[in-house]
Each structure stands twice: as C-alpha cells, then as structure tokens.
N, C-alpha and C. Protein backbone atom coordinates (compact mmCIF):
# COMPACT_ATOMS: atom_id res chain seq x y z
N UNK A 1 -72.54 -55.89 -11.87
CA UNK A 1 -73.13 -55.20 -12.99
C UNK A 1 -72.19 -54.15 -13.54
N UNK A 2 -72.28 -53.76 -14.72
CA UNK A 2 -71.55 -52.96 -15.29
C UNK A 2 -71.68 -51.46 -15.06
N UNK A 3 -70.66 -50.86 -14.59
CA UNK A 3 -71.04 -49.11 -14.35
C UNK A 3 -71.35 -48.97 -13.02
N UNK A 4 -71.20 -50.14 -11.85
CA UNK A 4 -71.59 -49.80 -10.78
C UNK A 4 -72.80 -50.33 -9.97
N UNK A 5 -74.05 -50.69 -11.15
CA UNK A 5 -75.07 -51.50 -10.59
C UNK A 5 -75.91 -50.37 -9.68
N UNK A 6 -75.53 -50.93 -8.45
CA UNK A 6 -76.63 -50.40 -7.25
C UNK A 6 -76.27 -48.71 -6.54
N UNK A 7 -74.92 -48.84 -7.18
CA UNK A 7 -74.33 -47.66 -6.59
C UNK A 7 -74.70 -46.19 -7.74
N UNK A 8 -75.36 -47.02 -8.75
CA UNK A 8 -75.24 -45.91 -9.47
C UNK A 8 -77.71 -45.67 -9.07
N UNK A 9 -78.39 -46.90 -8.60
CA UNK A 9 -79.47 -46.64 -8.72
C UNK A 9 -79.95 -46.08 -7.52
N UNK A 10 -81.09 -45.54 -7.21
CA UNK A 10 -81.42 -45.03 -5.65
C UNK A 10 -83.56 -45.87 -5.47
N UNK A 11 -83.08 -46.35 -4.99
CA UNK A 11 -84.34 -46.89 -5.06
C UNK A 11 -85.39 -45.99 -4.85
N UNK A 12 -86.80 -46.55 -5.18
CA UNK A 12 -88.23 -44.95 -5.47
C UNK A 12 -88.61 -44.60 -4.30
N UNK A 13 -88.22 -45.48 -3.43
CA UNK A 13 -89.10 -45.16 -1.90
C UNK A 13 -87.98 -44.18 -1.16
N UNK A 14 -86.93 -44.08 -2.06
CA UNK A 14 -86.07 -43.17 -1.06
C UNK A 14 -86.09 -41.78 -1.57
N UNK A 15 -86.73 -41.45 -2.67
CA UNK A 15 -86.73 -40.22 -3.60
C UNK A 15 -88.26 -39.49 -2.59
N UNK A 16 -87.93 -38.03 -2.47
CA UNK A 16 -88.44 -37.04 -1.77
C UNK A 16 -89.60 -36.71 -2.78
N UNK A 17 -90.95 -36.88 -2.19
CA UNK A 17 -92.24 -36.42 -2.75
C UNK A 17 -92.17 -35.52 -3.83
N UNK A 18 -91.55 -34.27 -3.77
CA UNK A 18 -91.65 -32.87 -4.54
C UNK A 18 -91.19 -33.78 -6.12
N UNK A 19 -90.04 -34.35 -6.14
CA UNK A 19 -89.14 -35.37 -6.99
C UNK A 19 -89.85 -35.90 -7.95
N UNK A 20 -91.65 -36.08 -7.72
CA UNK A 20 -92.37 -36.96 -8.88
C UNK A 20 -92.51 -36.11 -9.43
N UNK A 21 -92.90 -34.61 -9.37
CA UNK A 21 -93.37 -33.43 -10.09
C UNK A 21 -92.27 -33.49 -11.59
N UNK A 22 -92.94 -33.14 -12.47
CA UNK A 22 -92.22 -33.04 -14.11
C UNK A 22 -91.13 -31.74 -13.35
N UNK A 23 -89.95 -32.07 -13.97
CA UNK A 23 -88.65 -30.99 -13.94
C UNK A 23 -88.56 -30.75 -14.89
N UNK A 24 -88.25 -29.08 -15.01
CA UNK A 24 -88.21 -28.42 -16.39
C UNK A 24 -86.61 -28.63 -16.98
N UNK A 25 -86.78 -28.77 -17.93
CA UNK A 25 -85.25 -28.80 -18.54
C UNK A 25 -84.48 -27.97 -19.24
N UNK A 26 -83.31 -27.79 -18.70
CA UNK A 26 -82.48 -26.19 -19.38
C UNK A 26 -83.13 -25.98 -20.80
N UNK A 27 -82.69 -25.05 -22.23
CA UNK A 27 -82.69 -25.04 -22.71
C UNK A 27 -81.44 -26.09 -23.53
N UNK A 28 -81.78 -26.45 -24.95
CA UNK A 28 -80.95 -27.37 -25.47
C UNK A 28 -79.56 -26.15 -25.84
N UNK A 29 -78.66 -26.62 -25.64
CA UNK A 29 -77.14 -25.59 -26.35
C UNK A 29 -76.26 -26.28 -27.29
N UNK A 30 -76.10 -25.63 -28.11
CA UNK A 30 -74.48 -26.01 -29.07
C UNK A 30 -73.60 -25.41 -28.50
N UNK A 31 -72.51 -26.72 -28.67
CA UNK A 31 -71.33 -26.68 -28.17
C UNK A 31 -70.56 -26.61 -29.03
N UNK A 32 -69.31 -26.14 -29.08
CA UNK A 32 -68.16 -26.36 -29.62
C UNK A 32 -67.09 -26.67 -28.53
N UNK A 33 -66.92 -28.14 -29.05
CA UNK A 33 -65.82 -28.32 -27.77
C UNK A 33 -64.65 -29.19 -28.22
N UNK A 34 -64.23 -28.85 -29.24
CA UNK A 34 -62.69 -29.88 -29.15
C UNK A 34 -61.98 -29.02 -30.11
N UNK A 35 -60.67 -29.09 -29.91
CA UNK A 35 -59.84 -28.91 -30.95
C UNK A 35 -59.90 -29.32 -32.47
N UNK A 36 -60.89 -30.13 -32.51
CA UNK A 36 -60.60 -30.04 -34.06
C UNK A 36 -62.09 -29.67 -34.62
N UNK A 37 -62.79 -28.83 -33.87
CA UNK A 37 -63.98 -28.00 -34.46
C UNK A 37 -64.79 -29.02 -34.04
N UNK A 38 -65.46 -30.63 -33.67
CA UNK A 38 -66.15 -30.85 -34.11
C UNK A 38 -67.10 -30.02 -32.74
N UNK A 39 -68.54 -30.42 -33.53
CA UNK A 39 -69.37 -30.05 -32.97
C UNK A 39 -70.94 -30.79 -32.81
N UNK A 40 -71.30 -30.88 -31.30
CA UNK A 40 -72.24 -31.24 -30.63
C UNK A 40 -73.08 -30.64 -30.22
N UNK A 41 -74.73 -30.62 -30.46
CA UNK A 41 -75.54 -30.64 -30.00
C UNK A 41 -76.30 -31.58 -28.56
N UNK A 42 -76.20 -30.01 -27.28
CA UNK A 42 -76.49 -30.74 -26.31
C UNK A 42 -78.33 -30.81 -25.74
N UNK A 43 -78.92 -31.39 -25.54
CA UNK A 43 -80.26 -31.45 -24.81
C UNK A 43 -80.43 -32.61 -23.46
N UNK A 44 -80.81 -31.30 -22.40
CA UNK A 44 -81.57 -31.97 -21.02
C UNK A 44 -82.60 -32.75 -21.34
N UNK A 45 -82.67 -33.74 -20.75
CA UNK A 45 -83.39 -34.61 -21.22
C UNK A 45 -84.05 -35.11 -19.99
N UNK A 46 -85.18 -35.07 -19.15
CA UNK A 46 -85.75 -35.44 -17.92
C UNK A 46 -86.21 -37.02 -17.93
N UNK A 47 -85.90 -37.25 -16.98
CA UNK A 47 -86.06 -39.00 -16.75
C UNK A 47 -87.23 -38.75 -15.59
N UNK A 48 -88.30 -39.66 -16.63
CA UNK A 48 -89.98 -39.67 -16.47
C UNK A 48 -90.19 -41.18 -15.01
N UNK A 49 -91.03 -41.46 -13.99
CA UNK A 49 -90.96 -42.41 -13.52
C UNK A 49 -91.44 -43.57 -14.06
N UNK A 50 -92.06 -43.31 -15.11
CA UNK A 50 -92.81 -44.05 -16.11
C UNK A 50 -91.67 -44.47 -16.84
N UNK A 51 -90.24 -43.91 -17.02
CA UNK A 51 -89.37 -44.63 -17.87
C UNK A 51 -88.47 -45.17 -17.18
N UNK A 52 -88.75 -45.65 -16.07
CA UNK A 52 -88.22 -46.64 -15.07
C UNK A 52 -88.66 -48.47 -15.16
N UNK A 53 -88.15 -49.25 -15.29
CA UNK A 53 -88.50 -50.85 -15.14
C UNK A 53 -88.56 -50.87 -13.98
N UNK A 54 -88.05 -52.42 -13.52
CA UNK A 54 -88.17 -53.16 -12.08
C UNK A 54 -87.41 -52.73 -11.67
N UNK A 55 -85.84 -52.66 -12.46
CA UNK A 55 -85.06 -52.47 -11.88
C UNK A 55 -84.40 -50.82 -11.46
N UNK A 56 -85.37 -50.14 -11.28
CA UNK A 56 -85.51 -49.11 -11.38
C UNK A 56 -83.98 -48.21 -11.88
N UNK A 57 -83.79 -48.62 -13.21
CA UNK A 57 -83.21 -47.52 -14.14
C UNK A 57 -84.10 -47.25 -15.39
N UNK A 58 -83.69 -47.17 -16.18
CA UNK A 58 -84.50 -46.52 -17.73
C UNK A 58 -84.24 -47.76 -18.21
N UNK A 59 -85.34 -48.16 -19.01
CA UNK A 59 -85.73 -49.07 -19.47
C UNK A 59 -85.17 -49.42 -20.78
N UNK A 60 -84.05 -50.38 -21.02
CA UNK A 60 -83.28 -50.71 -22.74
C UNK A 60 -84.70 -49.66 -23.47
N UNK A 61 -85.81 -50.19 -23.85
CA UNK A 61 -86.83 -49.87 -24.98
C UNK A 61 -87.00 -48.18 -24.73
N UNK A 62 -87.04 -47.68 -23.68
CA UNK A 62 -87.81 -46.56 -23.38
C UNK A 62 -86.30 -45.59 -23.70
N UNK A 63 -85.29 -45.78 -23.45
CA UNK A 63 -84.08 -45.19 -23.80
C UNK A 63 -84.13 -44.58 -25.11
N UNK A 64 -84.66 -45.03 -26.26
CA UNK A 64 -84.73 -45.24 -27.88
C UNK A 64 -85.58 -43.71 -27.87
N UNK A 65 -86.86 -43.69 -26.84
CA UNK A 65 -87.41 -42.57 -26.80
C UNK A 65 -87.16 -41.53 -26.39
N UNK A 66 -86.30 -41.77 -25.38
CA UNK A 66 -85.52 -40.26 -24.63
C UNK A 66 -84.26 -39.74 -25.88
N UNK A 67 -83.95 -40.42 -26.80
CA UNK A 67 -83.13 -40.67 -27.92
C UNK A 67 -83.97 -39.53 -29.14
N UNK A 68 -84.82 -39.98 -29.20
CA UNK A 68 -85.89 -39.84 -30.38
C UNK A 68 -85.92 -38.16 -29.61
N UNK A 69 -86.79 -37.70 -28.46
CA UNK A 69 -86.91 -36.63 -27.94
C UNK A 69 -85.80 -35.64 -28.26
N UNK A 70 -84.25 -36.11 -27.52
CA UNK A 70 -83.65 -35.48 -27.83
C UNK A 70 -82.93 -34.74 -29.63
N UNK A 71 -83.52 -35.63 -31.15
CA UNK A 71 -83.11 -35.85 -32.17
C UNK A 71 -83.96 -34.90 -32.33
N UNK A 72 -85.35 -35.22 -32.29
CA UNK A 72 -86.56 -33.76 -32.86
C UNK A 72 -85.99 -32.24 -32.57
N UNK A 73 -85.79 -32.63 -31.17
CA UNK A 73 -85.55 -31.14 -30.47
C UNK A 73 -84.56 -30.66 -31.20
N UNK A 74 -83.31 -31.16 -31.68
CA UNK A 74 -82.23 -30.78 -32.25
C UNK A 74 -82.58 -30.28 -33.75
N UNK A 75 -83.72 -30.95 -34.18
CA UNK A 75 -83.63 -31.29 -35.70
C UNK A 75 -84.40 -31.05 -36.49
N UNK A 76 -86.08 -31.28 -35.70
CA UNK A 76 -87.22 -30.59 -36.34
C UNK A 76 -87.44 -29.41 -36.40
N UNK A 77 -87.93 -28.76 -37.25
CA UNK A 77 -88.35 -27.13 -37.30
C UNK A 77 -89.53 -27.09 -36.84
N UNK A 78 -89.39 -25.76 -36.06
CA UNK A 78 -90.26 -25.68 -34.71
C UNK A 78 -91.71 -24.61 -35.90
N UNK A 79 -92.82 -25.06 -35.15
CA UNK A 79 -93.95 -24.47 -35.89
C UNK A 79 -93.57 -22.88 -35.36
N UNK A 80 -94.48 -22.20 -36.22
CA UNK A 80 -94.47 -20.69 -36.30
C UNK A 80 -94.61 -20.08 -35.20
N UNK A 81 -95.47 -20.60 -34.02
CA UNK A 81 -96.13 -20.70 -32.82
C UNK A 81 -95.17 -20.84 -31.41
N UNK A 82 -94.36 -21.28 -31.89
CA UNK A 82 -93.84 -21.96 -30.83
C UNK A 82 -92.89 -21.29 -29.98
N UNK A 83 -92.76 -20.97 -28.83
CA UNK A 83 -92.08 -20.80 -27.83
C UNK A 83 -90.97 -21.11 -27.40
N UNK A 84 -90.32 -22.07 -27.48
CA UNK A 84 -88.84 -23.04 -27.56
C UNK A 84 -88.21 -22.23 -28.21
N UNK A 85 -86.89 -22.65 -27.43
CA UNK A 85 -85.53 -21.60 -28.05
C UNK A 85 -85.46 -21.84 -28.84
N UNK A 86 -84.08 -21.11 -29.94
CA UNK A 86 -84.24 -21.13 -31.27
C UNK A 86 -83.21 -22.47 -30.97
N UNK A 87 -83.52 -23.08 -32.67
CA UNK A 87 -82.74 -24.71 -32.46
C UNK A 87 -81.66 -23.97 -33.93
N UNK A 88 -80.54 -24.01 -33.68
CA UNK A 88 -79.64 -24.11 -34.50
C UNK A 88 -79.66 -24.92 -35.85
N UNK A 89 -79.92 -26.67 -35.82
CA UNK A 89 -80.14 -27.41 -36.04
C UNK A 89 -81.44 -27.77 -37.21
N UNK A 90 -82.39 -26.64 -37.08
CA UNK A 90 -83.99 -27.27 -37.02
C UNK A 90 -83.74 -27.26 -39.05
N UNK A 91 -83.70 -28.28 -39.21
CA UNK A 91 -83.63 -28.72 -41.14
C UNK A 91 -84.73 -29.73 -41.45
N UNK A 92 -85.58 -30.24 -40.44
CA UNK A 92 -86.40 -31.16 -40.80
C UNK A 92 -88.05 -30.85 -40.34
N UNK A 93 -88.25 -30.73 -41.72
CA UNK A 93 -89.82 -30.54 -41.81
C UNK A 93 -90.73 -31.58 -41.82
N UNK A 94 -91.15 -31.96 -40.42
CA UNK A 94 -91.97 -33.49 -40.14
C UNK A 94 -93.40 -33.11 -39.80
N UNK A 95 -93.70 -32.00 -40.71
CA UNK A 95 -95.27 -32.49 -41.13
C UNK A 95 -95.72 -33.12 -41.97
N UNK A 96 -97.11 -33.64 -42.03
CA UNK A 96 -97.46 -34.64 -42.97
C UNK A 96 -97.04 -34.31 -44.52
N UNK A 97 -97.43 -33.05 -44.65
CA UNK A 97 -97.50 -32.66 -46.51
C UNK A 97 -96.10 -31.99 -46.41
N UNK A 98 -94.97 -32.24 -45.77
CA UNK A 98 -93.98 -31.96 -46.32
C UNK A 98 -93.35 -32.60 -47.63
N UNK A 99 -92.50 -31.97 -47.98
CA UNK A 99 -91.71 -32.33 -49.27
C UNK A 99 -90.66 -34.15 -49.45
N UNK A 100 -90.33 -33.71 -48.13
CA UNK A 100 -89.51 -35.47 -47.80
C UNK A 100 -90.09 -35.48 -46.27
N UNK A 101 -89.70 -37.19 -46.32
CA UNK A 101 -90.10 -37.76 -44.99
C UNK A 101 -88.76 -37.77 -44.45
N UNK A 102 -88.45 -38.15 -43.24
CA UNK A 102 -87.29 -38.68 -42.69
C UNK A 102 -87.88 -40.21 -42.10
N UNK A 103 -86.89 -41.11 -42.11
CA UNK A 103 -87.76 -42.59 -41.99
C UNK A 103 -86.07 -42.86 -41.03
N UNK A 104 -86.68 -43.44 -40.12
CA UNK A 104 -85.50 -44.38 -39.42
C UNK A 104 -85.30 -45.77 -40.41
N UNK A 105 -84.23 -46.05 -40.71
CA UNK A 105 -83.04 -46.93 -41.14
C UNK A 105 -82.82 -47.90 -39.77
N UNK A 106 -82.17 -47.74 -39.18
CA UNK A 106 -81.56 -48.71 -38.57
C UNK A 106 -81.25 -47.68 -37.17
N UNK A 107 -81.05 -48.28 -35.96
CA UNK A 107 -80.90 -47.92 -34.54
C UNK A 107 -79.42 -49.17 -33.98
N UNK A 108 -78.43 -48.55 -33.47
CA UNK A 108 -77.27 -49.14 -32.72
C UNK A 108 -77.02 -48.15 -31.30
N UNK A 109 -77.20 -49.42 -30.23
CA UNK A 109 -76.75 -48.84 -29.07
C UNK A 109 -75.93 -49.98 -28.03
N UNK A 110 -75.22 -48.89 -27.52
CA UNK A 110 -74.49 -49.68 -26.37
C UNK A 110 -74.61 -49.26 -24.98
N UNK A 111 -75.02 -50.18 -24.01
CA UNK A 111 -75.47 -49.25 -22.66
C UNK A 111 -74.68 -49.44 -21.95
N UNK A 112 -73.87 -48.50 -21.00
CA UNK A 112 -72.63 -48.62 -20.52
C UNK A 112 -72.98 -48.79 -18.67
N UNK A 113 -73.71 -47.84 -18.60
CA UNK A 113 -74.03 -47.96 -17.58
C UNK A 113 -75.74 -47.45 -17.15
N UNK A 114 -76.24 -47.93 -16.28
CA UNK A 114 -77.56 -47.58 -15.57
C UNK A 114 -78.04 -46.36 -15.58
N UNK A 115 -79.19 -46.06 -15.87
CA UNK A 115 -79.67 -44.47 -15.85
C UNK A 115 -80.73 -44.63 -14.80
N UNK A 116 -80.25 -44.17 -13.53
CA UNK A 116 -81.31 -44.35 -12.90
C UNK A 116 -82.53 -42.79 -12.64
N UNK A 117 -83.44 -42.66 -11.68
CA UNK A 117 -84.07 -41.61 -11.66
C UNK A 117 -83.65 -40.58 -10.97
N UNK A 118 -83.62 -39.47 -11.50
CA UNK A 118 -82.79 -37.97 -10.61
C UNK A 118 -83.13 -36.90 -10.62
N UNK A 119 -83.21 -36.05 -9.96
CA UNK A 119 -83.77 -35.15 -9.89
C UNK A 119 -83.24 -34.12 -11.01
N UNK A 120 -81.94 -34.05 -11.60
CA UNK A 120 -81.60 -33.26 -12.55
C UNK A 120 -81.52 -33.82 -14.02
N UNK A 121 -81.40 -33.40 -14.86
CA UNK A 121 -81.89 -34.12 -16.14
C UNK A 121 -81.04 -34.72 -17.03
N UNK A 122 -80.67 -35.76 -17.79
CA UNK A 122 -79.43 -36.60 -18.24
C UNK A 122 -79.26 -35.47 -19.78
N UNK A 123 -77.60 -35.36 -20.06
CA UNK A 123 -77.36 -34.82 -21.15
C UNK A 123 -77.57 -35.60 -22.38
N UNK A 124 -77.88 -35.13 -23.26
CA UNK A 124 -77.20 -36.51 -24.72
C UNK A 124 -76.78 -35.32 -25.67
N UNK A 125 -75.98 -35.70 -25.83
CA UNK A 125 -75.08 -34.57 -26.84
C UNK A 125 -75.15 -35.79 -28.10
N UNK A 126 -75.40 -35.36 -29.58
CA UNK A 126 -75.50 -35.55 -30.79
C UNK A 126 -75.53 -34.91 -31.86
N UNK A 127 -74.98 -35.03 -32.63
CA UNK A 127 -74.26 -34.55 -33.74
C UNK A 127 -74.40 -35.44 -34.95
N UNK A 128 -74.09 -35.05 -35.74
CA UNK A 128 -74.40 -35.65 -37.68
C UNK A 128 -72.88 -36.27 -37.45
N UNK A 129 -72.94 -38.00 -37.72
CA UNK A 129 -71.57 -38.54 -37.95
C UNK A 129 -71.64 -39.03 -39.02
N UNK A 130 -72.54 -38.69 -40.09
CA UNK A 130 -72.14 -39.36 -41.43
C UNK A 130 -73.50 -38.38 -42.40
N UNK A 131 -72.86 -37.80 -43.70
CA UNK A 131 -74.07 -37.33 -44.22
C UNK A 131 -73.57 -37.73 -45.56
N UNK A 132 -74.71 -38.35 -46.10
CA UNK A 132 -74.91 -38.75 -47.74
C UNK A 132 -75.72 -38.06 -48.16
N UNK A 133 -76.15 -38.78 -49.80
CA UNK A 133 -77.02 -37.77 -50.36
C UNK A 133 -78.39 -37.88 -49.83
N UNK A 134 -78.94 -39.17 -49.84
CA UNK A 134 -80.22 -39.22 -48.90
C UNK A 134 -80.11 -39.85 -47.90
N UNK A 135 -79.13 -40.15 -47.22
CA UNK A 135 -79.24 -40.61 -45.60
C UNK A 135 -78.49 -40.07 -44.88
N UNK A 136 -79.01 -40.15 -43.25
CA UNK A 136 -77.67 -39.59 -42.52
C UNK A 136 -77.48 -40.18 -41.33
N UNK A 137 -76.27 -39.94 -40.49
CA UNK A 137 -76.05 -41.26 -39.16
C UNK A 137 -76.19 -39.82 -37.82
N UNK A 138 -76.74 -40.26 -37.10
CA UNK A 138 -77.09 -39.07 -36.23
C UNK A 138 -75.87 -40.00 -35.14
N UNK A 139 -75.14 -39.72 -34.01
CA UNK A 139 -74.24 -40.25 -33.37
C UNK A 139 -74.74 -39.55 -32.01
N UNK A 140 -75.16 -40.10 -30.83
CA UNK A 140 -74.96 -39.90 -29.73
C UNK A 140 -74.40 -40.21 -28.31
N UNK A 141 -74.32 -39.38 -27.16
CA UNK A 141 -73.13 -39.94 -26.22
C UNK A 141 -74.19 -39.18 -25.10
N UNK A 142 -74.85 -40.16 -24.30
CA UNK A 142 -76.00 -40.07 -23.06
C UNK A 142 -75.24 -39.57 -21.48
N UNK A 143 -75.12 -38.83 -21.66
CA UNK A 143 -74.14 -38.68 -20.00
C UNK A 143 -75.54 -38.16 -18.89
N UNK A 144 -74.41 -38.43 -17.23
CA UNK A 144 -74.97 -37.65 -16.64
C UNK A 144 -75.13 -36.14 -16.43
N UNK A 145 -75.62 -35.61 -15.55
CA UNK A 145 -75.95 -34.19 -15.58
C UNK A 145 -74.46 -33.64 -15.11
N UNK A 146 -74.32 -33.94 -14.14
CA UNK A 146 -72.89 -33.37 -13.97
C UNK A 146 -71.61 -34.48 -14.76
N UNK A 147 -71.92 -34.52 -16.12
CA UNK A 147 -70.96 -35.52 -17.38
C UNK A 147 -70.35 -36.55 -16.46
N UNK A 148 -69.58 -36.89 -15.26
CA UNK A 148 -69.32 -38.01 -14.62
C UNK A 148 -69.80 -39.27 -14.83
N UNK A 149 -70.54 -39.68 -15.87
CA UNK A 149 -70.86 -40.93 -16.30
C UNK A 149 -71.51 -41.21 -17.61
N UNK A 150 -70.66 -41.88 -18.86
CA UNK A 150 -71.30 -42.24 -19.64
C UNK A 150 -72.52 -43.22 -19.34
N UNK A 151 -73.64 -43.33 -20.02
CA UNK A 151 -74.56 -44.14 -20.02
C UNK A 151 -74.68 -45.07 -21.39
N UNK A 152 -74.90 -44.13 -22.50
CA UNK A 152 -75.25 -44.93 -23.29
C UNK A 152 -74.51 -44.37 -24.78
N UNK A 153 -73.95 -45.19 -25.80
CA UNK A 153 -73.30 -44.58 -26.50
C UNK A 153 -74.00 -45.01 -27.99
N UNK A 154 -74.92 -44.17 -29.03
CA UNK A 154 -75.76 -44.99 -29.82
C UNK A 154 -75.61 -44.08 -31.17
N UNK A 155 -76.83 -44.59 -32.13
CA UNK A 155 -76.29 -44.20 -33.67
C UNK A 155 -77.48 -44.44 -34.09
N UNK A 156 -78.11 -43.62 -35.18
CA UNK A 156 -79.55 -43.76 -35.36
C UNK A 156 -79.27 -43.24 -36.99
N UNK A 157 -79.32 -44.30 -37.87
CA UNK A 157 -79.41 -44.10 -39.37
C UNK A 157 -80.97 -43.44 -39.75
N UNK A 158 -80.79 -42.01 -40.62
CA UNK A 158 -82.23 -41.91 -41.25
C UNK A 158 -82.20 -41.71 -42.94
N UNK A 159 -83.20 -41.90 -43.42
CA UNK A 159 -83.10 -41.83 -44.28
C UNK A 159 -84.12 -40.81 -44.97
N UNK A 160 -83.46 -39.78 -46.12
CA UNK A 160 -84.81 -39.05 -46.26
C UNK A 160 -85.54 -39.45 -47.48
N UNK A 161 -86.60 -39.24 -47.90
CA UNK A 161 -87.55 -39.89 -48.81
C UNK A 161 -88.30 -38.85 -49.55
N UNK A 162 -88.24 -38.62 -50.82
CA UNK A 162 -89.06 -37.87 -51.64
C UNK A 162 -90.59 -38.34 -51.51
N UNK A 163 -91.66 -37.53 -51.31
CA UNK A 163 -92.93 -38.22 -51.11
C UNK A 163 -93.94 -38.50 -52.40
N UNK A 164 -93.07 -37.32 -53.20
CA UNK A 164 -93.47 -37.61 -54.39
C UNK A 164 -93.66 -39.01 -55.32
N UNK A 165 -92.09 -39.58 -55.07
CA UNK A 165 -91.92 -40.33 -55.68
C UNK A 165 -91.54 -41.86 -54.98
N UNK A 166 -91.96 -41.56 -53.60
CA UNK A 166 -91.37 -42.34 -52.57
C UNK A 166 -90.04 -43.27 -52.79
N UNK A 167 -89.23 -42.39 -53.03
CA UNK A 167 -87.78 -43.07 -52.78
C UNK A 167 -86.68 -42.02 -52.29
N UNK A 168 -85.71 -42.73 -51.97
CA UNK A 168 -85.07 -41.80 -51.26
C UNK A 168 -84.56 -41.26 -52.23
C-alpha cells in the first residue's frame, strides 16, 4: 500500500480507553512560512472514530468533511456570540439572508497516504490558490501532527453567487 499501509494504521483494540473521549484542538494559526511570502492557513483538525472505515483509516468520503471543517473555520465569519479565536480569514457570510452564497464548484483530491486514528489532531494547512472575480480555488496539504507525513493533497473550487440575481 502506498505511504506505508499497516505501519502507518494502529488497529482500535489497541487504542487506550481515555482515546475515545473528543480531543480538543489547538487553536487554528496563520503562518507565514516561505521565502516568497506565501501564506497558509493552519487548523487541528481531530479524527472522530466515526470517521474511520474497515480499514481503520479515514474514510476517502468522510475526508471531504474534515476538509469542509477545516475551510469554514478558516473562512466563515464567526457569529457575534462566539467564543473561537479570532479567524484572520473570516470573509464569508454563510447565513441564509446573506448577500452571496458560496456554492462548491468542483472538489480534486489525491490521497497519499492513510490517516489513521490518533490521539493528536491532523494539520491541513490551506490557503487561496486562485482568486477570480466570482470564484475561487481554496488549495490544501493534510499532514500529520508532528508534519512527518503528507496525507492528502486537494483543491476545492467555490463559487460565489449573488442571491439576488442568482448568478455568480
């Protein structure tokens, strides 16, 4: 298998009781990390046992959602109420009677290697890799907690939509 297979999964019967309990996850951080400015948005992202298959890693389908989790967090604007750190990021107003929608376009992923279940929480760092006038390509790179392993490397087209007039 690719990435290691078995060496990278730990089977459920060997994971320590306390281990099912929900783990809280750092706060999300911006990074600046390369020489040529660009810049990434990082979020902990906790791997649920429920987003485990047979083969006990994260499930192709359920991946899309730990995806989705990490994009809001980065991207939606947090209600008035809310508690969560401040998001750098937060430009998208996804309540109903907002002004535009954001609509998924199209989803591309490549899975490199196995995400299996752990006690510490997987990174996905993402960032804006393409912005037009009404669409944009969100680009992400799924690592482990201590970065030693890509997982999954993906791209999530959105598109925004006047509601007025429903077009983009």
């Amino acid at each position: 298998r690719p990435g290691g297979g078995r060496a990278l999964t730990r089977h459920l019967s060997q994971a320590h009781p306390r281990l099912m309990t929900a783990i809280p996850a750092p706060p999300a951080t911006w990074i600046t990390g390369t020489a040529t400015g660009e810049r990434r948005f990082h979020v902990a992202v906790a791997v649920r046992w429920r987003d485990l298959d047979a083969y006990n890693h994260v499930n192709n389908a359920t991946l899309f959602t730990l995806l989705e989790e990490a994009r809001t967090i980065a991207f939606w604007r947090r209600d008035a109420g809310d508690p969560t750190a401040e998001r750098p990021l937060d430009v998208v107003d996804a309540t109903a009677d907002s002004d535009t929608h954001t609509l998924i376009r199209s989803h591309s992923i490549e899975y490199r290697a196995p995400i299996p279940y752990a006690p510490e929480p997987i990174d996905i760092a993402l960032w804006v890799s393409r912005l037009d006038a009404a669409a944009c390509e969100i680009s992400y790179e799924v690592r482990s907690a201590d970065q030693s392993i890509v997982h999954t490397l993906a791209r999530t087209e959105l598109v925004f939509v006047d509601t007025a007039t429903d077009r983009p």
